[in-house]
N, C-alpha and C. Protein backbone atom coordinates (compact mmCIF):
# COMPACT_ATOMS: atom_id res chain seq x y z
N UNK A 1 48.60 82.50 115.63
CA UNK A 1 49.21 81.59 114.66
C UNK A 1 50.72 81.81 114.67
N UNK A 2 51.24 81.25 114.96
CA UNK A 2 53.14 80.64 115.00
C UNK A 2 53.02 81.68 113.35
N UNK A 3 54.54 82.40 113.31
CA UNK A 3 54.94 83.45 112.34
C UNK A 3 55.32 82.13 111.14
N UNK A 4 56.02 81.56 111.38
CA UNK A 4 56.18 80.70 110.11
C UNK A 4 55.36 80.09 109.46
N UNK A 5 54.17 79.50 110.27
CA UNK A 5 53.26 78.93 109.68
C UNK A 5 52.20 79.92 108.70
N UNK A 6 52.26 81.23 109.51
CA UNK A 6 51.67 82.26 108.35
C UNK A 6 52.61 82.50 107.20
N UNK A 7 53.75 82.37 107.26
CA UNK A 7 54.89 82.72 106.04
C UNK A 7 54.51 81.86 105.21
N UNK A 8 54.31 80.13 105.93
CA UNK A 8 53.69 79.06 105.07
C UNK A 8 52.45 79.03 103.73
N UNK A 9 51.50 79.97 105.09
CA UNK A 9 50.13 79.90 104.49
C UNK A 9 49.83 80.78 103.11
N UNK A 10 50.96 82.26 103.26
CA UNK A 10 51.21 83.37 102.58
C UNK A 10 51.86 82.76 101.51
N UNK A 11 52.49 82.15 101.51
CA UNK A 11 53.35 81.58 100.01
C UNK A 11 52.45 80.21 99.39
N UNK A 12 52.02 79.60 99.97
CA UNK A 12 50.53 78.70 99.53
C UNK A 12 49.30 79.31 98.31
N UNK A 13 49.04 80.63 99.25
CA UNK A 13 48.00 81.48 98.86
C UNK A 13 48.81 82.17 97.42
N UNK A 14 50.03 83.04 97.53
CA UNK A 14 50.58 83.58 96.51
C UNK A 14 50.86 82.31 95.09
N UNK A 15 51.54 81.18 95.57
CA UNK A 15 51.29 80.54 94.22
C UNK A 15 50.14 80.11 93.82
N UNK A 16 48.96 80.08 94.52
CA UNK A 16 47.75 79.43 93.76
C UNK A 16 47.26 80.91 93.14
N UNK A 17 47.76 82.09 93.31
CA UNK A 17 46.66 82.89 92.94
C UNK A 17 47.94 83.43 91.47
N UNK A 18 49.06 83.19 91.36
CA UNK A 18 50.02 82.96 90.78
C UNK A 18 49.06 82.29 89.39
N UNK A 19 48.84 80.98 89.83
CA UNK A 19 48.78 79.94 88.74
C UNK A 19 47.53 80.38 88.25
N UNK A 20 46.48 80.92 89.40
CA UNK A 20 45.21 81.15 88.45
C UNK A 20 45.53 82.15 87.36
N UNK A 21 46.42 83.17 87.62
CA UNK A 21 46.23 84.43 86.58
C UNK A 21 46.63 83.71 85.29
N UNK A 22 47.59 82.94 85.59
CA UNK A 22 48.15 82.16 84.34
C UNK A 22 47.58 81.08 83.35
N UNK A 23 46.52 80.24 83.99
CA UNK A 23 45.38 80.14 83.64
C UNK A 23 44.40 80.60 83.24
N UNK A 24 43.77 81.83 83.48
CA UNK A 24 42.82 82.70 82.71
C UNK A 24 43.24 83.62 81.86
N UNK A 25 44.81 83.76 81.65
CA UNK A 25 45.49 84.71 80.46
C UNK A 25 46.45 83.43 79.78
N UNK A 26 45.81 82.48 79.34
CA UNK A 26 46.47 81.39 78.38
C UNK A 26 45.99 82.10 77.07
N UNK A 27 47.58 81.98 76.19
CA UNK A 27 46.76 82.60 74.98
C UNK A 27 46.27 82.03 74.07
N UNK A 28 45.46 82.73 73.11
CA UNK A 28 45.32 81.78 71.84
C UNK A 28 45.97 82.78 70.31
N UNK A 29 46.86 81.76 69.81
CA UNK A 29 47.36 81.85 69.09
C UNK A 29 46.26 81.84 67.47
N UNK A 30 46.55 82.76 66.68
CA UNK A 30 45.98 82.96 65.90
C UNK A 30 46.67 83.15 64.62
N UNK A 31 46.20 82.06 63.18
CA UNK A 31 47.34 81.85 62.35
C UNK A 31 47.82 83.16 62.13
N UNK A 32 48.88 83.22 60.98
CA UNK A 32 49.39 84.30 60.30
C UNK A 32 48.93 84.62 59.44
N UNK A 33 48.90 85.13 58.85
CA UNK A 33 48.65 85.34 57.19
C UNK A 33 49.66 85.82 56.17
N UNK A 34 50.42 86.21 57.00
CA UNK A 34 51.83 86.25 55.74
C UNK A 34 52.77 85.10 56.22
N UNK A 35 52.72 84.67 56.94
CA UNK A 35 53.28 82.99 56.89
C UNK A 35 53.07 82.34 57.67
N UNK A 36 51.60 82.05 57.38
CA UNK A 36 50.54 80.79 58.28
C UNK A 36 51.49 79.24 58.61
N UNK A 37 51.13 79.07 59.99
CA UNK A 37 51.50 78.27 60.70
C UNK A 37 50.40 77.02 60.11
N UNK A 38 48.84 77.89 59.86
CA UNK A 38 47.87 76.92 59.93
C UNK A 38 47.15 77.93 58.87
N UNK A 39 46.50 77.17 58.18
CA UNK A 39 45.51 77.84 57.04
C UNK A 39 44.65 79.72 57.60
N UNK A 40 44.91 80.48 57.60
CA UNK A 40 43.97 81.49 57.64
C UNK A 40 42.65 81.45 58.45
N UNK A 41 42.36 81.93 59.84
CA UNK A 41 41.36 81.71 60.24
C UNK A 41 41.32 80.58 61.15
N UNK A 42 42.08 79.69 61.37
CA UNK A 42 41.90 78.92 62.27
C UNK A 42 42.92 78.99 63.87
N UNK A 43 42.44 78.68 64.68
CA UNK A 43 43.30 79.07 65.66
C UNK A 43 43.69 77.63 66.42
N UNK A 44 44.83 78.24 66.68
CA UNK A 44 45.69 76.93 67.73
C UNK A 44 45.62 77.23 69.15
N UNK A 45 45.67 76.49 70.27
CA UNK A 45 45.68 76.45 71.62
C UNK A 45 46.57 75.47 72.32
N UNK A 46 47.51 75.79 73.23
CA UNK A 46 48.07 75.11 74.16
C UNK A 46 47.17 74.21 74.90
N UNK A 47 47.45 73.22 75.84
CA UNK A 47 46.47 72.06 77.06
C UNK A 47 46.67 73.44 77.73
N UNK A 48 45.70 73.57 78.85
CA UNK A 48 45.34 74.35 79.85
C UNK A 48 46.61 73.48 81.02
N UNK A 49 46.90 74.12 81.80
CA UNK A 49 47.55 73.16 83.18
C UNK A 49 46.48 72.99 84.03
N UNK A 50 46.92 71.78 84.37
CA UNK A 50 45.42 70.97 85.70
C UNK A 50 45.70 72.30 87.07
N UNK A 51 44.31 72.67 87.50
CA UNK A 51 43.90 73.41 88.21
C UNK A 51 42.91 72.56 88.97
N UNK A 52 43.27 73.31 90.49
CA UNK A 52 42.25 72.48 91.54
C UNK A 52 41.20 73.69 91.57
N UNK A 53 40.13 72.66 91.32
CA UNK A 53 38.66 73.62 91.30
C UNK A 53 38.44 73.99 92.82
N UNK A 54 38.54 73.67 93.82
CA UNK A 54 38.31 74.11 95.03
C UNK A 54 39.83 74.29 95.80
N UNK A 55 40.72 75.07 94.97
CA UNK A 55 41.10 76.54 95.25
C UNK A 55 41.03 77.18 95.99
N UNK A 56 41.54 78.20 96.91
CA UNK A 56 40.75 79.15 97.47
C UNK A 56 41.52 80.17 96.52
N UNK A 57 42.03 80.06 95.60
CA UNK A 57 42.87 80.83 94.79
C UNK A 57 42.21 81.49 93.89
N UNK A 58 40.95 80.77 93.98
CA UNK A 58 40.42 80.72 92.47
C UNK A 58 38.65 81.18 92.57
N UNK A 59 38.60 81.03 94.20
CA UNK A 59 37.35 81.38 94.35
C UNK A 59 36.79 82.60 94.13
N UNK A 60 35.76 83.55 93.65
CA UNK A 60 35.53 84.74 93.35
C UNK A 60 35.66 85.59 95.35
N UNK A 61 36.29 86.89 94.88
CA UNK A 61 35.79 87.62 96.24
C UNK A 61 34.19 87.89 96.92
N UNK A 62 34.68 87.87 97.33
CA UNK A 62 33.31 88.07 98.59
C UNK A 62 32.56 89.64 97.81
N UNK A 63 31.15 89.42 97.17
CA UNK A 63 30.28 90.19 96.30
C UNK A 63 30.34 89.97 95.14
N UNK A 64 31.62 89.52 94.61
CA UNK A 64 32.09 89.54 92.89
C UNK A 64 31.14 88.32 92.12
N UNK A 65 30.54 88.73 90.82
CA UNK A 65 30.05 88.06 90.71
C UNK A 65 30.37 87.39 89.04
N UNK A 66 29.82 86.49 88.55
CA UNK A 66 30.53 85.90 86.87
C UNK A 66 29.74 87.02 86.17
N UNK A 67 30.46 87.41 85.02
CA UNK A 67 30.07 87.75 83.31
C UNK A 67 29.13 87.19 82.73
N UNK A 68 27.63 87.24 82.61
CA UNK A 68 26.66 87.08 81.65
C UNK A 68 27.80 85.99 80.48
N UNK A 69 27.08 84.81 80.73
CA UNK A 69 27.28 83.75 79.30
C UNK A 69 27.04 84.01 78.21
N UNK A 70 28.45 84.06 77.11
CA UNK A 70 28.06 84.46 75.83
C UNK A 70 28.87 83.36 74.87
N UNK A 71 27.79 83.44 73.91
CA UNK A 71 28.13 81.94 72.82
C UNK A 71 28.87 82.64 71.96
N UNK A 72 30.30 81.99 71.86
CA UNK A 72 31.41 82.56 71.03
C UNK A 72 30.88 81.99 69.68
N UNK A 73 30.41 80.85 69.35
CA UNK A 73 30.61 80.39 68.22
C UNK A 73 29.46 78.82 67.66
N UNK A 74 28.92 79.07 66.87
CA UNK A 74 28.56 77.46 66.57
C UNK A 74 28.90 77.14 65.24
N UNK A 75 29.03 76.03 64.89
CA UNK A 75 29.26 75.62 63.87
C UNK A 75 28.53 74.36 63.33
N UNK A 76 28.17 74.84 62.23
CA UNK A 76 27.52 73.69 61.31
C UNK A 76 27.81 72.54 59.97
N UNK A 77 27.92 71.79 60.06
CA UNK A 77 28.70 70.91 58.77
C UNK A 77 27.93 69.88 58.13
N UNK A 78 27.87 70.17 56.98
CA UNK A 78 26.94 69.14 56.32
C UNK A 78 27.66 68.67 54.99
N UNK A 79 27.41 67.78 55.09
CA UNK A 79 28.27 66.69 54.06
C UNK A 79 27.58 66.08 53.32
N UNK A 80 27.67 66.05 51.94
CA UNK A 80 26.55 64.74 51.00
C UNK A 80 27.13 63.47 51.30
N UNK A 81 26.14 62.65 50.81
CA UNK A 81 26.08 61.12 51.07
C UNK A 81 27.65 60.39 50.52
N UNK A 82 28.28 61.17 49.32
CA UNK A 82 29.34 60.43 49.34
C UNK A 82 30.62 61.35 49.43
N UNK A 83 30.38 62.23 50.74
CA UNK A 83 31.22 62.84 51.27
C UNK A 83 32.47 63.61 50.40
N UNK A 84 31.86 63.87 48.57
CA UNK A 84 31.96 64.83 47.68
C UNK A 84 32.51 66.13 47.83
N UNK A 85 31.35 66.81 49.08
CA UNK A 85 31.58 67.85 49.39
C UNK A 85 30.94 68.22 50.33
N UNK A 86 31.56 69.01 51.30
CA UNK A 86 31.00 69.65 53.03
C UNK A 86 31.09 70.87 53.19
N UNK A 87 30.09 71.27 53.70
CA UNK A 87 29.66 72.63 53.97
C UNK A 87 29.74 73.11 55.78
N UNK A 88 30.58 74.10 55.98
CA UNK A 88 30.10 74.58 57.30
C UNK A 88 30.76 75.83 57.03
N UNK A 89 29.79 75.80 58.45
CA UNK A 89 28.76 77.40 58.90
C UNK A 89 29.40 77.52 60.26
N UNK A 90 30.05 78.80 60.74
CA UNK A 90 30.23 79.65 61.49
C UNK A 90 29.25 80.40 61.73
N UNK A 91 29.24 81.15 62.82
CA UNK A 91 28.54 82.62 63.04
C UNK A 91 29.26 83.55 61.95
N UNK A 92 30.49 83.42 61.39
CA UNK A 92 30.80 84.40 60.81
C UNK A 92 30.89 84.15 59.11
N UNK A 93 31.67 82.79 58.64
CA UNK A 93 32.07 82.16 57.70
C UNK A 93 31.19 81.19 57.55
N UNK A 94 31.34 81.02 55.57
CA UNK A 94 31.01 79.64 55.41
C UNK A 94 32.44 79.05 54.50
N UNK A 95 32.67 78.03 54.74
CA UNK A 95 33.57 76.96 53.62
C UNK A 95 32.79 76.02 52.97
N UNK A 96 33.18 76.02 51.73
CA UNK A 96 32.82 74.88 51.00
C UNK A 96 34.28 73.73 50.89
N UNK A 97 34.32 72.84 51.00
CA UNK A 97 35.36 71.95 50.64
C UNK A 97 34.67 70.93 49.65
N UNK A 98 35.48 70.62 48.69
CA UNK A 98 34.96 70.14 47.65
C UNK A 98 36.24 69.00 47.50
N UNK A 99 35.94 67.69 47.21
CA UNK A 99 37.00 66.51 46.81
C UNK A 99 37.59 66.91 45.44
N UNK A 100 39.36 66.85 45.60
CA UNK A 100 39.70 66.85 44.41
C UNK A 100 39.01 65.91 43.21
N UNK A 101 38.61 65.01 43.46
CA UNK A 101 37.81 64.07 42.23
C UNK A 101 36.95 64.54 41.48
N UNK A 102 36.04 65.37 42.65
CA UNK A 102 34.55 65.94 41.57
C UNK A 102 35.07 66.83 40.72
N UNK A 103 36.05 67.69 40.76
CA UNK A 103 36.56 68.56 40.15
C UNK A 103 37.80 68.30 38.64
N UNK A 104 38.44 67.90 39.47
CA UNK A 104 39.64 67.67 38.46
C UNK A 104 39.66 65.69 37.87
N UNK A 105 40.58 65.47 37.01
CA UNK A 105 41.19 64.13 36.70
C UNK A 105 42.14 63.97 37.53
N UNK A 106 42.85 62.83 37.91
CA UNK A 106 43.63 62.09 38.67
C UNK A 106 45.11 63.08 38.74
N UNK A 107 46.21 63.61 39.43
CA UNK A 107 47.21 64.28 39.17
C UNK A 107 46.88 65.48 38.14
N UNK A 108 45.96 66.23 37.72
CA UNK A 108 45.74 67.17 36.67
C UNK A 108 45.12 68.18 37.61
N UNK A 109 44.96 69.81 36.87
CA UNK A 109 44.54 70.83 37.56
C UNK A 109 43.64 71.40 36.12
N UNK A 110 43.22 70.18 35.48
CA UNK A 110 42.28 70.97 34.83
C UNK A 110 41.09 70.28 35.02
N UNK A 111 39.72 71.04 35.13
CA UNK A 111 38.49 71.05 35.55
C UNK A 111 37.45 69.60 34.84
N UNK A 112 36.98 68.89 35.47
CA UNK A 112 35.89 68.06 34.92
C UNK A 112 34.96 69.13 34.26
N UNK A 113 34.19 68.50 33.25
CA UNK A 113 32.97 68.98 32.65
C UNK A 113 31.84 69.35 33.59
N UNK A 114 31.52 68.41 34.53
CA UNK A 114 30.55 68.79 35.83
C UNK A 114 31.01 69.48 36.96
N UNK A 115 32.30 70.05 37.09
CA UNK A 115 33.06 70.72 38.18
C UNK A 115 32.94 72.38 38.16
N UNK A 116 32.44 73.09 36.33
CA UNK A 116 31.75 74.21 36.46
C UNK A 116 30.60 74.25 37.26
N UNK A 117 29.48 73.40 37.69
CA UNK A 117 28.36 73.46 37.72
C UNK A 117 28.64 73.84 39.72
N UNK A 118 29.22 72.76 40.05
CA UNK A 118 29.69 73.03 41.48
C UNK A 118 30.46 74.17 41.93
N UNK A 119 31.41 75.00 41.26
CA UNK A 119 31.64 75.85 41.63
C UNK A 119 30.72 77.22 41.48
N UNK A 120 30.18 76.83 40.13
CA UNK A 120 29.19 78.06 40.34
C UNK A 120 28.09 78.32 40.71
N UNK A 121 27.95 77.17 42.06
CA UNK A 121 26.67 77.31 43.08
C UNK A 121 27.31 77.77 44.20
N UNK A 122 28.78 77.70 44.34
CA UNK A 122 29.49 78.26 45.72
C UNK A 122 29.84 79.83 45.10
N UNK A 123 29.68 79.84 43.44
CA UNK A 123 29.34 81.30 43.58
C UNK A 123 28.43 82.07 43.52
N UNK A 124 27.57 81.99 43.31
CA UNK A 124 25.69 82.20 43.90
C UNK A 124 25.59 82.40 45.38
N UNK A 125 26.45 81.52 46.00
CA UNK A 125 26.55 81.35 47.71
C UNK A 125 27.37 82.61 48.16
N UNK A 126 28.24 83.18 47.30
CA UNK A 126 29.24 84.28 47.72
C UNK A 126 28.76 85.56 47.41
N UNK A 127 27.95 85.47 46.32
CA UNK A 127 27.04 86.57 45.95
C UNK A 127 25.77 86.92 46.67
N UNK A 128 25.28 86.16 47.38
CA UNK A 128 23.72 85.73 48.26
C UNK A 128 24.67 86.60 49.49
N UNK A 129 25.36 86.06 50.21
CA UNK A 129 26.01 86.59 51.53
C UNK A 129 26.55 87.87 50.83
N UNK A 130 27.02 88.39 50.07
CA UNK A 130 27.09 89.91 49.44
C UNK A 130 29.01 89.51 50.31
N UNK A 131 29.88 88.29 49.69
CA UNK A 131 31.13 88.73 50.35
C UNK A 131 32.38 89.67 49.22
N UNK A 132 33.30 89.56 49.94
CA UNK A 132 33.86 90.85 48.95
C UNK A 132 35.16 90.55 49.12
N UNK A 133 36.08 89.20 50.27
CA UNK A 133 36.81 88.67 50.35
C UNK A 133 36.50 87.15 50.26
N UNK A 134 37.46 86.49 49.50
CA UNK A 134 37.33 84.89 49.51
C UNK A 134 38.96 84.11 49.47
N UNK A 135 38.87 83.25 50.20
CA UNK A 135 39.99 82.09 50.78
C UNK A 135 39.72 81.49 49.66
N UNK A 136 40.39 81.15 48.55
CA UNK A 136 40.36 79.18 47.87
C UNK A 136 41.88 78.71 48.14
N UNK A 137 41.82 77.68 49.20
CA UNK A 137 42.95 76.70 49.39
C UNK A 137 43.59 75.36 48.33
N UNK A 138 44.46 75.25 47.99
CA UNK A 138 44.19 73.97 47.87
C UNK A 138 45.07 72.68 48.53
N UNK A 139 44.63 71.53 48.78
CA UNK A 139 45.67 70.81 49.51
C UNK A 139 45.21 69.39 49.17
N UNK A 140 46.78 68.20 49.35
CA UNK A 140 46.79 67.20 48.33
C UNK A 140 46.61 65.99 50.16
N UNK A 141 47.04 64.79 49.24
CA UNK A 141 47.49 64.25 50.14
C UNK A 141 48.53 63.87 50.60
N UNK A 142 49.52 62.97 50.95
CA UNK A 142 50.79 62.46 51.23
C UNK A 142 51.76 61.90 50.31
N UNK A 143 50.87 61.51 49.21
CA UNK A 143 51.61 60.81 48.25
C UNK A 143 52.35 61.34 47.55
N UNK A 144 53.85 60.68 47.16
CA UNK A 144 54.30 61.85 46.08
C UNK A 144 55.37 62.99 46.88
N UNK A 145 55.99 63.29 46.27
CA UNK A 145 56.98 64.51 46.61
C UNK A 145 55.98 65.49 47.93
N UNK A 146 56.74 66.25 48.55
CA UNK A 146 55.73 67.10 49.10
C UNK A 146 55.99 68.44 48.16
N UNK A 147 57.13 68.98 47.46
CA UNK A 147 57.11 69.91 46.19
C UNK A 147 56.10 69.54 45.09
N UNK A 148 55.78 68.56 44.52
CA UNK A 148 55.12 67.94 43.61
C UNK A 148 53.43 68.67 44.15
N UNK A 149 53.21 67.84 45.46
CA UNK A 149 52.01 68.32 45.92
C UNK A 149 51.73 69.96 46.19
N UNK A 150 52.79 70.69 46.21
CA UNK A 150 52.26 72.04 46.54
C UNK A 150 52.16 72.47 44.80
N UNK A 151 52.89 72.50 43.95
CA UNK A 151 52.67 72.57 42.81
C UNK A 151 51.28 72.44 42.44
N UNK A 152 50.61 71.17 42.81
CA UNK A 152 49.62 70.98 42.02
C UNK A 152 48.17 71.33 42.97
N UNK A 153 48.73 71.60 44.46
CA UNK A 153 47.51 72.15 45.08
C UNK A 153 47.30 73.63 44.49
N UNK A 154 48.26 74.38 44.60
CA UNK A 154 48.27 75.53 43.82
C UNK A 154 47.72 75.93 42.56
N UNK A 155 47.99 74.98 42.07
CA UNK A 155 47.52 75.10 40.33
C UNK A 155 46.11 74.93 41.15
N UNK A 156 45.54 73.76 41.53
CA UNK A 156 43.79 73.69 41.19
C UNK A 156 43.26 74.70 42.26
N UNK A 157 44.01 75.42 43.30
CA UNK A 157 43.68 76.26 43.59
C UNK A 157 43.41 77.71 42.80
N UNK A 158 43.95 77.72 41.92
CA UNK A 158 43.70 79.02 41.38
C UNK A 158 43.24 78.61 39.43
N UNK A 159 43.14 77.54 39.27
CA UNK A 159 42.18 77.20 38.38
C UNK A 159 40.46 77.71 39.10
N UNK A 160 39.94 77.02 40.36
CA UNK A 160 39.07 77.26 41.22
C UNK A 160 38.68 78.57 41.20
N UNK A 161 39.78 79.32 41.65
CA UNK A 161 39.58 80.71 41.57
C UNK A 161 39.39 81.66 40.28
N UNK A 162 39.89 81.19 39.40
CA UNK A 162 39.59 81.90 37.89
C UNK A 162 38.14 81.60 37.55
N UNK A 163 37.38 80.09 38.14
CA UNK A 163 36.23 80.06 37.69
C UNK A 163 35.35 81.04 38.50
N UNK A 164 35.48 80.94 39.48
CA UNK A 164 34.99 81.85 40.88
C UNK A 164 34.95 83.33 40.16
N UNK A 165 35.75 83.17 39.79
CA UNK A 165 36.17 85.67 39.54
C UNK A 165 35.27 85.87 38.22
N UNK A 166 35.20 84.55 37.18
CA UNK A 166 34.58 85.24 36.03
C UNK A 166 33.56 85.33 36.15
N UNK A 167 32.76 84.74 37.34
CA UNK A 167 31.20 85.20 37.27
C UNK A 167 30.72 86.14 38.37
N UNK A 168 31.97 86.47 39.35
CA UNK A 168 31.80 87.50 40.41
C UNK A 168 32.34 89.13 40.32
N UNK A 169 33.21 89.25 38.86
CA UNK A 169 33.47 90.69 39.11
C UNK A 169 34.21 90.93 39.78
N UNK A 170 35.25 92.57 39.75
CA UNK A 170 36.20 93.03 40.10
C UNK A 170 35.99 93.65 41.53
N UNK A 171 34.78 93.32 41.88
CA UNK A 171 34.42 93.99 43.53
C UNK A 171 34.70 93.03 44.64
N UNK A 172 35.52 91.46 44.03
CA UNK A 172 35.67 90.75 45.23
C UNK A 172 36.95 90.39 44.91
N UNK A 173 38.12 90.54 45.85
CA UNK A 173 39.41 89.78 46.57
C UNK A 173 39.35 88.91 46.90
N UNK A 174 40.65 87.85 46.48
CA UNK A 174 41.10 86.54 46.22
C UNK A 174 42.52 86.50 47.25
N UNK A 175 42.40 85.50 48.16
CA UNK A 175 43.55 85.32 48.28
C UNK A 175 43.79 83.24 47.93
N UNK A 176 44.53 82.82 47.27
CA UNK A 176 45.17 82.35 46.38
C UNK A 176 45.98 81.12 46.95
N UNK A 177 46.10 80.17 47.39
CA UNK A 177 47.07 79.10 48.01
C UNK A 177 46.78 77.46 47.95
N UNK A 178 48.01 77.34 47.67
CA UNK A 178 48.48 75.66 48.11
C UNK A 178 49.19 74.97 48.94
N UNK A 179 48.60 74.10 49.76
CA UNK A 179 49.16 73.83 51.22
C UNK A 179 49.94 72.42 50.99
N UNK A 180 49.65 71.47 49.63
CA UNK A 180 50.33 70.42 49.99
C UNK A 180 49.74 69.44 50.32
N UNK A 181 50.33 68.80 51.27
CA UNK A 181 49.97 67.25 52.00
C UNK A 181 49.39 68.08 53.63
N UNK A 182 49.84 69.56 53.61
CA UNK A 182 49.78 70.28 54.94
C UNK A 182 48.08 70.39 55.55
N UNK A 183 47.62 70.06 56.97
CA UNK A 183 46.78 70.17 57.19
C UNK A 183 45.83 69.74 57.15
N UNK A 184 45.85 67.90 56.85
CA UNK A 184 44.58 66.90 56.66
C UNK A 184 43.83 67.09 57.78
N UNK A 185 42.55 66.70 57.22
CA UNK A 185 41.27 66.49 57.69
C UNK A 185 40.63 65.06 57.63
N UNK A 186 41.59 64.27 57.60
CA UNK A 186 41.25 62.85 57.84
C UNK A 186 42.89 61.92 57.64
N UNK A 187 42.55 60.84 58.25
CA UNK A 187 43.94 59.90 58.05
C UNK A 187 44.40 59.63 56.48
N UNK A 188 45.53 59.62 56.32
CA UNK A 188 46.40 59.57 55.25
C UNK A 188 46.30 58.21 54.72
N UNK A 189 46.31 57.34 55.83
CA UNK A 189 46.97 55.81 55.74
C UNK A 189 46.08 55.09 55.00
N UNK A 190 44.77 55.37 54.69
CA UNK A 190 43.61 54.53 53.94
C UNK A 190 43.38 55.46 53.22
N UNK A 191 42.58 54.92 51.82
CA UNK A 191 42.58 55.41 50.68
C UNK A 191 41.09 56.46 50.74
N UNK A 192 40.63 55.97 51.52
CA UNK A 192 39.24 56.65 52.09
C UNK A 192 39.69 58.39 52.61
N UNK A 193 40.89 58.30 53.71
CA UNK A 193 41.12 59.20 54.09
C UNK A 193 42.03 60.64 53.19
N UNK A 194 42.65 59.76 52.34
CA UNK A 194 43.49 60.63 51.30
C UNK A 194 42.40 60.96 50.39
N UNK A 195 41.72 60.48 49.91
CA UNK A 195 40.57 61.24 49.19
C UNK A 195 39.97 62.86 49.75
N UNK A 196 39.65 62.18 50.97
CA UNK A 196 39.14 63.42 51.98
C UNK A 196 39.99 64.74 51.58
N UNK A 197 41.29 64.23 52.11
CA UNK A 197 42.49 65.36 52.37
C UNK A 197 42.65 66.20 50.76
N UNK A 198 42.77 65.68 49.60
CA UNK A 198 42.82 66.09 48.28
C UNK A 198 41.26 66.94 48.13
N UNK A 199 41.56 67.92 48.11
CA UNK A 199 40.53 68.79 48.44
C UNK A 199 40.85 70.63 48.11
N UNK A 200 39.97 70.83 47.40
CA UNK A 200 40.04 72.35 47.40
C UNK A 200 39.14 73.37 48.15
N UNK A 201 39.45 74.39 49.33
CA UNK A 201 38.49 74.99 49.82
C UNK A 201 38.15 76.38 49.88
N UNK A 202 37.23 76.60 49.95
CA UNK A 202 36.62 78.26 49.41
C UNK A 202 35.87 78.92 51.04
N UNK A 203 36.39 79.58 51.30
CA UNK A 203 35.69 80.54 52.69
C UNK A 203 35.29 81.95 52.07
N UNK A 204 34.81 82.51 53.04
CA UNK A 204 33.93 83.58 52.64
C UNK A 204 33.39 84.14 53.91
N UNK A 205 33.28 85.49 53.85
CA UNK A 205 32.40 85.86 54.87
C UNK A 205 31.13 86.00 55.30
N UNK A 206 29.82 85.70 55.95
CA UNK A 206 28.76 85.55 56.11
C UNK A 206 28.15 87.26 55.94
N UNK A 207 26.98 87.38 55.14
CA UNK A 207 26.61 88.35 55.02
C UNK A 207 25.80 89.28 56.29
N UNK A 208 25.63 90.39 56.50
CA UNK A 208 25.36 90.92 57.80
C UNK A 208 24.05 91.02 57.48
């Protein structure tokens, strides 16, 4: 083989095996918790860069063989009929998200008459899993100041949480927050979707 054309083949081979490492050490970013990018627990990811599957960069060596398949994660979500309130399930966590409506009056952070009854089945749920840390978020929609909205996600966030602690005792930790308009879970632009987003949520850890 002509020397240059191996110099060719050698620098071919070095960037594809280049790009694979960089590809299988993509990181994942994982929020903060003293000054979350993204709510606690959830993680962000870069696009992968397009990779050619038939590689020789990428092909395993000659004997090497893959890692036994293992299921990182499933998740389960169940929602009532008028999408009130949704439940999902991790392998590790559960959240409850609950619509600001069932809970509170219109712009207010104080509790409906039927909004004890719902929280204190998500605390039965925290006591059943035996957890001993709990997330209550709260977050608005778009409308309105975005100061206005952290104000008042806050407040029904930790209204939420005062109901939560008086029937669980000094053996479980609270951490406490209002996100705002930050972090919808449905479109803003219809009235359907801002409902969604006005929402208070409670995590917890799954019992062992």
């Amino acid at each position: 083989m002509p020397r240059a054309h191996r110099r060719s083949t050698a620098t071919v081979l070095t960037a594809l095996a280049v790009l694979a490492t960089l590809t299988l050490a993509a990181p994942v970013a994982e929020a903060d918790d003293d000054d979350p990018s993204a709510p606690p627990g959830s993680v962000t990811t870069s696009p992968p860069p397009e990779v050619d599957p038939n590689s020789p960069g990428l092909k395993l060596a000659d004997g090497a063989t893959l890692a036994a398949a293992k299921v990182l994660d499933i998740k389960s979500v169940v929602e009532d009929m008028g999408g009130e309130e949704r439940r999902v399930d991790t392998s590790e966590t559960v959240t409850f998200a609950l619509q600001a409506e069932v809970l509170f009056p219109k712009d207010s952070s104080k509790l409906n008459p039927e909004a004890r009854s719902r929280i204190q089945a998500i605390a039965d749920e925290i006591k059943a899993q035996k957890a001993t840390n709990v997330r209550v978020f709260g977050f608005t929609d778009n409308l309105g100041s975005y100061a206005h909205g952290l104000t008042l996600s806050k407040n029904r966030a930790e209204v939420v949480h005062d109901e939560l602690a008086a029937g669980l005792g000094a053996d479980v930790t609270f951490q406490v927050r209002g996100y705002s308009e930050d972090y919808p879970i449905a479109d803003n632009s219809s009235e359907q979707g801002r409902r969604k987003n006005r929402r208070v949520e409670v995590t917890f850890q799954k019992g062992t």
